[in-house]
C-alpha atoms as a PDB file:
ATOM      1  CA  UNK A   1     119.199 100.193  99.810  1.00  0.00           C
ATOM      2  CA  UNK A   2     118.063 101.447  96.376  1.00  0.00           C
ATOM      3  CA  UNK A   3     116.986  98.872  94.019  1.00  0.00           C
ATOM      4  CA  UNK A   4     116.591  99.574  90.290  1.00  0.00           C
ATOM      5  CA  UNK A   5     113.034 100.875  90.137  1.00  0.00           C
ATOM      6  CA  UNK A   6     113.404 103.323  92.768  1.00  0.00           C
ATOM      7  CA  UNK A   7     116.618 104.739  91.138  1.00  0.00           C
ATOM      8  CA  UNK A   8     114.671 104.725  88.071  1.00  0.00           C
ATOM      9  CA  UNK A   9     111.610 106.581  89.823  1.00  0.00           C
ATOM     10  CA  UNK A  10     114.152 109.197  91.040  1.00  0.00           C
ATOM     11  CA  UNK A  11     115.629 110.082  87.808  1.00  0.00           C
ATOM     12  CA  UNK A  12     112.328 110.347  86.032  1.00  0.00           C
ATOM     13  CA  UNK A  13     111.064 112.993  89.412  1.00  0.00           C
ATOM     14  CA  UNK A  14     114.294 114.550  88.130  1.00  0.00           C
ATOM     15  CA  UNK A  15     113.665 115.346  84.520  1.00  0.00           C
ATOM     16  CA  UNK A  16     110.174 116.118  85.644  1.00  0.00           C
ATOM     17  CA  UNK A  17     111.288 118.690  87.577  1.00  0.00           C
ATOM     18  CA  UNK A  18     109.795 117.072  90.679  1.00  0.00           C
ATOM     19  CA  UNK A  19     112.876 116.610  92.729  1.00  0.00           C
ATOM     20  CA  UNK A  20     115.409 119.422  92.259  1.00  0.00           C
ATOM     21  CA  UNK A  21     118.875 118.424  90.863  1.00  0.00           C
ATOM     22  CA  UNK A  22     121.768 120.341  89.441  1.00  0.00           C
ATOM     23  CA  UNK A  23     123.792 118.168  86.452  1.00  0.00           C
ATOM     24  CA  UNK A  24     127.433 117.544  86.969  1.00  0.00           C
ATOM     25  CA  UNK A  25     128.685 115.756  83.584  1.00  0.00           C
ATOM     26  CA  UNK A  26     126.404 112.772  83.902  1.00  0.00           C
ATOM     27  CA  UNK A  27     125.666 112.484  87.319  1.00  0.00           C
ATOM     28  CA  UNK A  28     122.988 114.808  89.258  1.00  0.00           C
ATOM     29  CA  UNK A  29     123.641 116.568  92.134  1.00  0.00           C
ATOM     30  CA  UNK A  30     120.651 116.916  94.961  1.00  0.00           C
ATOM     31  CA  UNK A  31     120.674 118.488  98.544  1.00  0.00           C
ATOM     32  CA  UNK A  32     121.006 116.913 101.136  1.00  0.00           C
ATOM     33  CA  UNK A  33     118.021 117.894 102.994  1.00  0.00           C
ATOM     34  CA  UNK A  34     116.022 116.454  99.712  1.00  0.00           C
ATOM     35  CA  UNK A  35     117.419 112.677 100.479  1.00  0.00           C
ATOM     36  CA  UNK A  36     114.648 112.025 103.338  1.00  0.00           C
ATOM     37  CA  UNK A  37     112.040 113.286 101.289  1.00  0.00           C
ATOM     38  CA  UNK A  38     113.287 111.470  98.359  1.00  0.00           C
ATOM     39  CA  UNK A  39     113.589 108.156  99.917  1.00  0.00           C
ATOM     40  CA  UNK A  40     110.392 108.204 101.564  1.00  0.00           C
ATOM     41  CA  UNK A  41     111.777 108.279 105.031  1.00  0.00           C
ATOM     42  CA  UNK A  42     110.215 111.955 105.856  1.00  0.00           C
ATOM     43  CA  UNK A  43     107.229 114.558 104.615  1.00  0.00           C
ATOM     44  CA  UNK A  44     108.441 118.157 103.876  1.00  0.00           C
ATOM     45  CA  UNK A  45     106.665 120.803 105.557  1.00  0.00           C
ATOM     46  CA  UNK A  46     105.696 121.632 101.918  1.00  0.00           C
ATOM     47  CA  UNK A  47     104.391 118.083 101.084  1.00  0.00           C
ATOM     48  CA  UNK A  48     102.099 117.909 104.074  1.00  0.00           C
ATOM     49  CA  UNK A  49     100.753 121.258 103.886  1.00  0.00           C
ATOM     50  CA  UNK A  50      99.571 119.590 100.070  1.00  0.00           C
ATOM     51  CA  UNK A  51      97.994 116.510 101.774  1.00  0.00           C
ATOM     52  CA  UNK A  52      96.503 118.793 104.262  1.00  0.00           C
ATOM     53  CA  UNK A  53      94.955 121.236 101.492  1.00  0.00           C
ATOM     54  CA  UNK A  54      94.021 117.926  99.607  1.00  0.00           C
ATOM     55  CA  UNK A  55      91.726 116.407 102.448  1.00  0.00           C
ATOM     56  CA  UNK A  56      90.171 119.157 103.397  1.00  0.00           C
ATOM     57  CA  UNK A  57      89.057 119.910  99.797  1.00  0.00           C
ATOM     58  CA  UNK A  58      87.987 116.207  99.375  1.00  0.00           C
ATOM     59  CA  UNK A  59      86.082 116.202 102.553  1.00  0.00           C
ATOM     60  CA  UNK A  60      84.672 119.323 101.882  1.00  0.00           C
ATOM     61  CA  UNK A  61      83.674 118.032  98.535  1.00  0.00           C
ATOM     62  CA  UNK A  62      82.590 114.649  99.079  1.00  0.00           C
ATOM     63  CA  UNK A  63      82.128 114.235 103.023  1.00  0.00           C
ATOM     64  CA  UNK A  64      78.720 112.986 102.909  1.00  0.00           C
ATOM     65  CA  UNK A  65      79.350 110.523 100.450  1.00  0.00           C
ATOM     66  CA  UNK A  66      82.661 109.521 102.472  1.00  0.00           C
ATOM     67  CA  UNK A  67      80.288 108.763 105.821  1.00  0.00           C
ATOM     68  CA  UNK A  68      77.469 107.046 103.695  1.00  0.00           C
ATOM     69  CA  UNK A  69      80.222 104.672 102.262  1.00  0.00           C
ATOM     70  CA  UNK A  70      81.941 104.592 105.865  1.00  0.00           C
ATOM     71  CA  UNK A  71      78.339 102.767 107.293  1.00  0.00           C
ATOM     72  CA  UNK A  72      78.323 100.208 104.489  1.00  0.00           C
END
């Protein structure tokens, strides 16, 4: 079920651009293939190629300070 803040949260992705939408008078229109992703309940391909850029950078970045911390 979506409470307030998440409905919120959606609306703001929308005017952000994040989440794509097509207005229809007042309402918003999004894919269907988007409600998954929106919800939480699934990754795009798109989304976890990010992540997967993301930690490699970090590790590359910061991996010896990540296993120093790791043995404290």
């Amino acid at each position: 079920m979506l409470t307030i803040d998440k409905l919120v949260a959606i609306f703001k992705k929308i005017k952000s651009g994040q989440i794509k939408a097509h207005k229809a008078g007042r309402n918003y229109l999004i894919a269907r293939g988007e409600i998954e992703t929106i919800l939480g309940d699934n990754l795009s391909d798109h989304k976890k190629d990010e992540i997967d850029i993301a930690v490699t950078r970090v590790l590359k970045e910061y991996g010896q300070t990540i296993k120093l911390l790791g043995k404290e």
